[in-house]
Protein backbone atom coordinates (compact mmCIF):
# COMPACT_ATOMS: atom_id res chain seq x y z
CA UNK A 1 83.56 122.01 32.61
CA UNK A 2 80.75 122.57 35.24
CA UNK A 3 77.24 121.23 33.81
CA UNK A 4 74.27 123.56 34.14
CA UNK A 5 71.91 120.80 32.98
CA UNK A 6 68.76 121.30 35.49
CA UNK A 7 68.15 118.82 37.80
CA UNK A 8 65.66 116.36 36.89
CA UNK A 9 61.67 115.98 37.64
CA UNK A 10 60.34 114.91 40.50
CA UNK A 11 57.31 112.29 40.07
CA UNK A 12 55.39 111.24 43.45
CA UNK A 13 53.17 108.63 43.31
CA UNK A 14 51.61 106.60 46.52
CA UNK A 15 53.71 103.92 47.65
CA UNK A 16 52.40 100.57 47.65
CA UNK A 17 53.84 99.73 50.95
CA UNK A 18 51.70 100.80 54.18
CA UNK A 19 53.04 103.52 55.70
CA UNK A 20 54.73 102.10 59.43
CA UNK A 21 54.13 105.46 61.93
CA UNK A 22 57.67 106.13 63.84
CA UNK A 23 57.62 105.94 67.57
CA UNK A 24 57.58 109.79 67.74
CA UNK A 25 54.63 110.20 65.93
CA UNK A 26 52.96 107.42 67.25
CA UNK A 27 53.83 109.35 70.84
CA UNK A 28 52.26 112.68 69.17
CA UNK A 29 48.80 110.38 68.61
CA UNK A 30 48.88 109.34 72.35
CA UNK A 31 49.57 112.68 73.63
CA UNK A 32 46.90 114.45 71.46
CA UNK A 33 44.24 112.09 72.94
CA UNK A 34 45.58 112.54 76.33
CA UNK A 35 45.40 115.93 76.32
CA UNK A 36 42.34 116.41 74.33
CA UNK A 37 44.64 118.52 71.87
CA UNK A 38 43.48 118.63 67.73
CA UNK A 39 46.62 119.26 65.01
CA UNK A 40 45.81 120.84 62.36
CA UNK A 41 48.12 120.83 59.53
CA UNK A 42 48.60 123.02 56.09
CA UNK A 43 49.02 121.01 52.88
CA UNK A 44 52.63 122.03 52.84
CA UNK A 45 53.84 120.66 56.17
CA UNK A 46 56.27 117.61 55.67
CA UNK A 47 54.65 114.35 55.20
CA UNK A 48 55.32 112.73 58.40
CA UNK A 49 53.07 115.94 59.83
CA UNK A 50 50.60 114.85 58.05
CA UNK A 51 50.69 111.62 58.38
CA UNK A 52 49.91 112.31 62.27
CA UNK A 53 47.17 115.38 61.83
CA UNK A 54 43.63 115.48 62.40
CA UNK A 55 42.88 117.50 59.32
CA UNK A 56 44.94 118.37 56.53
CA UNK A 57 43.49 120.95 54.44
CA UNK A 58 44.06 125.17 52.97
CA UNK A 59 43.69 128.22 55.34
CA UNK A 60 39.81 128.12 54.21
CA UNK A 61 39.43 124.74 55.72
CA UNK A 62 41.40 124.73 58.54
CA UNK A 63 40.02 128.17 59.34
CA UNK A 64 36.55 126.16 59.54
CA UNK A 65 38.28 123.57 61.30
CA UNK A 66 39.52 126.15 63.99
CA UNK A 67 36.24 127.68 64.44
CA UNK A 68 34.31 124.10 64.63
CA UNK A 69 36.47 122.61 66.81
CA UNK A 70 35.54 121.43 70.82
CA UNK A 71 39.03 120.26 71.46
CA UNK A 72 40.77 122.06 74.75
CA UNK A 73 44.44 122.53 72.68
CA UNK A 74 44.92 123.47 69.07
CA UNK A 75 47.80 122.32 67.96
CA UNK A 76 48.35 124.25 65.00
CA UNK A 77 50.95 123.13 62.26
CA UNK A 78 51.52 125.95 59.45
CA UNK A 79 52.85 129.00 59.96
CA UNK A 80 52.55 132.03 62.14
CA UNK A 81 49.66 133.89 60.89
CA UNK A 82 47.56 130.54 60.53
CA UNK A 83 48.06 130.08 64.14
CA UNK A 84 46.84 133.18 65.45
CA UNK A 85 43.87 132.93 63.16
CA UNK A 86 43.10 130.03 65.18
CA UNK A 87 43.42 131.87 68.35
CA UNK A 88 41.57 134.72 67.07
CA UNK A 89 38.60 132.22 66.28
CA UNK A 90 38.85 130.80 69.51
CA UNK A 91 40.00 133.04 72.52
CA UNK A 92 39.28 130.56 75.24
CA UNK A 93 41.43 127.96 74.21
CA UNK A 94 45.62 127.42 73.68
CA UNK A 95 46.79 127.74 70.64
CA UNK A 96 50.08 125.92 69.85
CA UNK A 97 52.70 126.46 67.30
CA UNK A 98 56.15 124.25 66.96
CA UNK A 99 58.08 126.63 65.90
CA UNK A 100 57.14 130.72 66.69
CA UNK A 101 59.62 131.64 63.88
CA UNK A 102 57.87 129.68 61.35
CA UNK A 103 56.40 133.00 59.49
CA UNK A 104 55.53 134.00 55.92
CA UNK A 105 57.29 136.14 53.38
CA UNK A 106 53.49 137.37 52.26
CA UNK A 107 52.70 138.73 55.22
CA UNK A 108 55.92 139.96 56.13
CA UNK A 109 55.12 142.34 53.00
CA UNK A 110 52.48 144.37 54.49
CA UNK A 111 53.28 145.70 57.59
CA UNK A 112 50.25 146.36 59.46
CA UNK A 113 51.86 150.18 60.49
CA UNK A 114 51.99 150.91 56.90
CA UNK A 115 48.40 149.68 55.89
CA UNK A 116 46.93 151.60 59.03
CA UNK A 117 48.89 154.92 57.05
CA UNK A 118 47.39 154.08 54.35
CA UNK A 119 43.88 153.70 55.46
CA UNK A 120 44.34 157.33 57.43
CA UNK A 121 45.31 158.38 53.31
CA UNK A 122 42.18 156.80 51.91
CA UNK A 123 39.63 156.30 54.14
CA UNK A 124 36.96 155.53 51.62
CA UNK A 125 38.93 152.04 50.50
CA UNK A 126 36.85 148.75 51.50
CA UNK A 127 39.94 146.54 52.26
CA UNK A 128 40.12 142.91 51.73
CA UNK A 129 42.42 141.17 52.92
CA UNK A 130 44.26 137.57 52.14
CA UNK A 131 44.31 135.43 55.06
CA UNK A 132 48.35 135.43 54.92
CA UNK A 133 48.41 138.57 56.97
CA UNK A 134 49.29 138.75 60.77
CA UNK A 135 46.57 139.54 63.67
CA UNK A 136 47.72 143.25 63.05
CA UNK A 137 46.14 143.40 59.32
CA UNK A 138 43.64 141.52 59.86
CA UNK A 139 42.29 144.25 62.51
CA UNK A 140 42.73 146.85 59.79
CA UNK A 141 40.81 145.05 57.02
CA UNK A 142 36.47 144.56 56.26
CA UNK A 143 36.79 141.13 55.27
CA UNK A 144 39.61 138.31 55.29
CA UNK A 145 39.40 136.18 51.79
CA UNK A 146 41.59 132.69 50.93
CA UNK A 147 42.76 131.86 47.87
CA UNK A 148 39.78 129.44 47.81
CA UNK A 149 37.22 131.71 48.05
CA UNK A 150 38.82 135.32 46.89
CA UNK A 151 36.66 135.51 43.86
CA UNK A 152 33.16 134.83 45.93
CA UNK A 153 34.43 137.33 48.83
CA UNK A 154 35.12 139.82 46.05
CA UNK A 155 32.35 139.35 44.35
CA UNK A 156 29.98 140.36 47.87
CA UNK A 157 31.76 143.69 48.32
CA UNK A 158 29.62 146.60 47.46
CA UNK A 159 29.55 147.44 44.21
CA UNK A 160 29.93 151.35 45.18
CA UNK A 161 32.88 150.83 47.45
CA UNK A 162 36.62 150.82 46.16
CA UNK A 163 38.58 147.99 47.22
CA UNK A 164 42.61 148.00 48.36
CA UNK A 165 43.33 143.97 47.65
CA UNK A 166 46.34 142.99 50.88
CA UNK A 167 48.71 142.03 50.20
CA UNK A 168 49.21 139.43 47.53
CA UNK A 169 49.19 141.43 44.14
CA UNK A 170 49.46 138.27 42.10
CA UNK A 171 46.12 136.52 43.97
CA UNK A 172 44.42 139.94 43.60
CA UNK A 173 45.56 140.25 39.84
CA UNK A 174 43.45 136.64 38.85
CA UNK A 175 41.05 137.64 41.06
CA UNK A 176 40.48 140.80 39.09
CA UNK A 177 40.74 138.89 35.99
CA UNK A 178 37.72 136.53 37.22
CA UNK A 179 35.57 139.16 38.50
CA UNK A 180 35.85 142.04 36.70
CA UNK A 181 36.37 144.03 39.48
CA UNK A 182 39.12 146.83 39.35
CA UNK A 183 41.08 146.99 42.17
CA UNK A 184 44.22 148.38 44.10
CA UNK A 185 46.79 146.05 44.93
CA UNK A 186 49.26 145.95 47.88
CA UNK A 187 52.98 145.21 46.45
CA UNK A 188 53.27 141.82 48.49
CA UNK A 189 54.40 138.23 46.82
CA UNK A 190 54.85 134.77 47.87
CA UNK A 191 58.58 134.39 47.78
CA UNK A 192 58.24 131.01 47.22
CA UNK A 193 55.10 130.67 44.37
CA UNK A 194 56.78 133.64 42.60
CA UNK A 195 60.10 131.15 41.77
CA UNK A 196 57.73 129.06 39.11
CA UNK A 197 58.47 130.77 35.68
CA UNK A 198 57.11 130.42 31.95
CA UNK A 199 60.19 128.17 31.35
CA UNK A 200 59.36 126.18 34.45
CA UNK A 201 55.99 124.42 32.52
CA UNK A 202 57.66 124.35 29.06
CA UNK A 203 60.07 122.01 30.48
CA UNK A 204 57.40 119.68 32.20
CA UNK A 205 54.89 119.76 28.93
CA UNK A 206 58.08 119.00 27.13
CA UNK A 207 58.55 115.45 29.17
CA UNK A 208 54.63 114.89 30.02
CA UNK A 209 52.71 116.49 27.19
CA UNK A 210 49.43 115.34 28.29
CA UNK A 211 49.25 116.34 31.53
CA UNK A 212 47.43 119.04 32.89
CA UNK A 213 48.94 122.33 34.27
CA UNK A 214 47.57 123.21 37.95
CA UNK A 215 48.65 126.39 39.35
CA UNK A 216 48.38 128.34 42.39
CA UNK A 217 46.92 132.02 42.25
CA UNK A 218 50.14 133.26 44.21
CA UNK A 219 52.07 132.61 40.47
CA UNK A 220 53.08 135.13 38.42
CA UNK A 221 50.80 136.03 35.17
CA UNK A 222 53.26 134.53 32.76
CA UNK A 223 52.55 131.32 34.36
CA UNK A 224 48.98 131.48 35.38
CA UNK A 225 48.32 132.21 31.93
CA UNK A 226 49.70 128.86 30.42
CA UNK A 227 47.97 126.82 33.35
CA UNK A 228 45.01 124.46 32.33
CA UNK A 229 43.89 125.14 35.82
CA UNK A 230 44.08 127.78 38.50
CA UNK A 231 43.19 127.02 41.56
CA UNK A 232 43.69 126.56 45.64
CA UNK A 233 45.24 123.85 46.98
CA UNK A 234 42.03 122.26 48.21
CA UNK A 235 40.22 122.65 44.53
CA UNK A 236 43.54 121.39 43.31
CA UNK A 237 42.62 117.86 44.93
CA UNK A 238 38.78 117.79 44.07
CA UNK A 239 40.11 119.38 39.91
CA UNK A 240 42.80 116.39 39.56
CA UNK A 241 40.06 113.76 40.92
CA UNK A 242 37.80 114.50 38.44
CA UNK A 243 39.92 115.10 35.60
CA UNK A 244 40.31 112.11 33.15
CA UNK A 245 44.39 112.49 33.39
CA UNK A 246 46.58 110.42 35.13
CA UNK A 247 49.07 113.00 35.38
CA UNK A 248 49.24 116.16 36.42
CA UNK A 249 51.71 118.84 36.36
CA UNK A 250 51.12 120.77 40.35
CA UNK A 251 52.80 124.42 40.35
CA UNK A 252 52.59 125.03 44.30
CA UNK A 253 54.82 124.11 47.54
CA UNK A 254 56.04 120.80 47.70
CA UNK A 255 54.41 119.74 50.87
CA UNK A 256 50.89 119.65 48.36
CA UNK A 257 52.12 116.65 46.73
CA UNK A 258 51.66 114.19 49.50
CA UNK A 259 48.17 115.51 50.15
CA UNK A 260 47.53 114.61 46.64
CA UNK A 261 49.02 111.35 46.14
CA UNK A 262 47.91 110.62 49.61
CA UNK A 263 44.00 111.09 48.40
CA UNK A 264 44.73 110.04 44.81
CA UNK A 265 46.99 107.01 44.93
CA UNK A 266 46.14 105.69 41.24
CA UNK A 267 47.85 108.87 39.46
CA UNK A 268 50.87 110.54 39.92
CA UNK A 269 52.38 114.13 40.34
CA UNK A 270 55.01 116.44 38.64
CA UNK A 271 56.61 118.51 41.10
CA UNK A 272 56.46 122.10 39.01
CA UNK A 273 60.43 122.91 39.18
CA UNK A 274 62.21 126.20 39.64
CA UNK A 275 65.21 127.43 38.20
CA UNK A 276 67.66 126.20 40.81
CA UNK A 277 66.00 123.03 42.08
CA UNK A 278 63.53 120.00 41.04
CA UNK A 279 60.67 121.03 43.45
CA UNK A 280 59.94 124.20 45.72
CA UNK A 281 59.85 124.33 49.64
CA UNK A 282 58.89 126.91 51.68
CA UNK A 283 61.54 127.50 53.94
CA UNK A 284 59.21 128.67 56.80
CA UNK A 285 56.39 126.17 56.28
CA UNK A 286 59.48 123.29 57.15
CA UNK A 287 60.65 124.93 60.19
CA UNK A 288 57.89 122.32 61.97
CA UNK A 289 59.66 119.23 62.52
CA UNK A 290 58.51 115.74 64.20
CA UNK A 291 60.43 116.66 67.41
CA UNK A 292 59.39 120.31 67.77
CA UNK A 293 55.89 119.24 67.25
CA UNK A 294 56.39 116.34 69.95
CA UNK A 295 57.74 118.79 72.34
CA UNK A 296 55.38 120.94 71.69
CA UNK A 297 52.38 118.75 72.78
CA UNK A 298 54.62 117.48 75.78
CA UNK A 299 55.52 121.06 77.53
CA UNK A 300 52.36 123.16 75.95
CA UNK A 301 54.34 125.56 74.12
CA UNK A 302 55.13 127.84 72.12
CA UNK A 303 51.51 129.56 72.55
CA UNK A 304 50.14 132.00 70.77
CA UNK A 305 48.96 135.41 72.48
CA UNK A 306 47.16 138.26 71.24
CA UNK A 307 45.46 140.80 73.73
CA UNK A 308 41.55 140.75 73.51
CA UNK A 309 41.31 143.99 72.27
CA UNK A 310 43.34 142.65 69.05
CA UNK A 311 41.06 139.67 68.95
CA UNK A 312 37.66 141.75 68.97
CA UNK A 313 38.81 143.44 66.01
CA UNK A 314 40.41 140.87 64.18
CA UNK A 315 37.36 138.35 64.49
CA UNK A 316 35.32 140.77 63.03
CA UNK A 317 36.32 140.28 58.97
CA UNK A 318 36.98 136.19 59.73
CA UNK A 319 33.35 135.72 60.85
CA UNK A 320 32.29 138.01 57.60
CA UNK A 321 34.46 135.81 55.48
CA UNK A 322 32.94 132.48 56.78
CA UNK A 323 29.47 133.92 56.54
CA UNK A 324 29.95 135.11 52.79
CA UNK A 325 31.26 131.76 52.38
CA UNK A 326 28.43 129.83 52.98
């Protein structure tokens, strides 16, 4: 007989042994300084990534990071919209990405041909949009928002003006709930944050009863609602840090739990489970490896591209997002 018995939580702590850099990604450092080239890395890139990056933060952040930066080469290790938000914030300069296919179920979901129809439809809508759209959407939208600072953007949009929420309806759901503010919301999910279920916490409260639930605004209602905390990946590091636990139960990609042990070494971190495995991945976020990223820096490609008339229109909502930010 074939057990069904799930597999069994996953607890990272920080190891007490120094971490010893591999030749390739001590070749990554020299070739970043000899080409005057900055990485910046998502929280859910693989550890050795981030081991190697400049800044490791949430699309808020390394937006910021993009726009601050006086580096020649941006060497940008996340995913495909990420990238061209970096280009978008800074036209002049190349814009790297290991791996071109490395894209994003979320923004796959809205199409930016089918939110232009839409507009045409409803011309009246004041559209916000969550940064995990492409270039395209972007274009189309008033104002870009992160999970990080949704509720604020939201919050800023006038109060007479109807708002289409693209295109995670989960983030837009919470966002509603914080705000108040009734809005229409694009049919789009996370593939990845939508795996975490109800059962998902029962069974990690059942093992570690005392430690706080931290969830991601991509999850489903069922599970934001049991969640001591909901958050973005960057409040997730500043909410454990201050919280008196030493244990904390983290319900987003896996890639967040070196960030966190990385910053936090004296507690440790329950991996929130799915269904069908111990911790969640997202497939596209690991299609940036140690040797695409080393090639990358050594033959200056992939780049990303986007015509300037793209860019104009696209930088427009970015620049009001990190202005309502302040």
């Amino acid at each position: 007989m074939v057990s069904t018995a799930p597999p069994p939580l996953q607890v990272f702590r920080r190891s007490a042994d120094a971490v010893k850099l591999s030749d390739q990604q001590d070749e990554i450092i020299r070739l970043k300084k000899e080409k005057n080239a900055v990485l910046l890395c998502h929280n859910y890139q693989i550890d050795a990534i981030q081991e190697v990056a400049d800044y490791v933060g949430d699309s808020l952040g390394l937006a910021r990071q993009a726009a601050q930066t006086d580096a020649e080469i941006i060497v940008f290790c996340g995913v495909h919209f990420m990238a061209e938000t970096a280009k978008i914030l800074n036209p002049s300069k190349t814009v790297l990405l290991p791996d071109l296919d490395a894209g994003c179920s979320l923004s796959d979901s809205c199409p930016a041909d089918q939110l232009a129809k839409y507009r045409e439809e409803n011309p009246d809508l004041y559209v916000v949009a969550y940064v995990n759209c492409s270039a395209a959407v972007k274009a189309l939208s008033d104002v870009i928002c992160t999970s990080g600072n949704a509720v604020k953007i939201v919050n800023q949009v006038p109060a007479d003006r109807e708002i289409l929420f693209v295109p995670d309806q989960n983030l837009g759901q919470w966002v509603m709930g914080q705000t108040g503010r009734k809005m229409r919301l694009w049919p789009g999910s996370c593939y990845a944050h939508v795996l975490f279920t109800k059962e998902s916490i029962e069974r990690c409260r059942l093992e570690f009863p005392d430690a706080p639930v931290v969830a991601h605004p991509e999850c489903i209602q069922s599970v934001r609602d049991l969640a001591d905390e909901v958050c973005s990946t960057e409040k997730m590091v500043s909410y454990c840090q201050s919280h008196e636990s030493d244990t904390f139960i983290i319900l987003t990609e896996s890639g967040m739990m070196h960030r966190l042990t990385r910053e936090l070494p004296h507690k440790q971190f329950v991996a929130g489970p799915t269904g069908h495995c111990a911790c969640n991945d997202c497939r596209y976020m690991k299609m940036n490896t140690l040797p695409k990223l080393l090639n990358c820096l050594k033959e200056g490609s992939p780049e990303i591209t986007l015509t300037e008339d793209l860019i104009e229109r696209a930088k427009l909502p970015i620049e009001r997002m990190l202005k309502w930010s302040v």
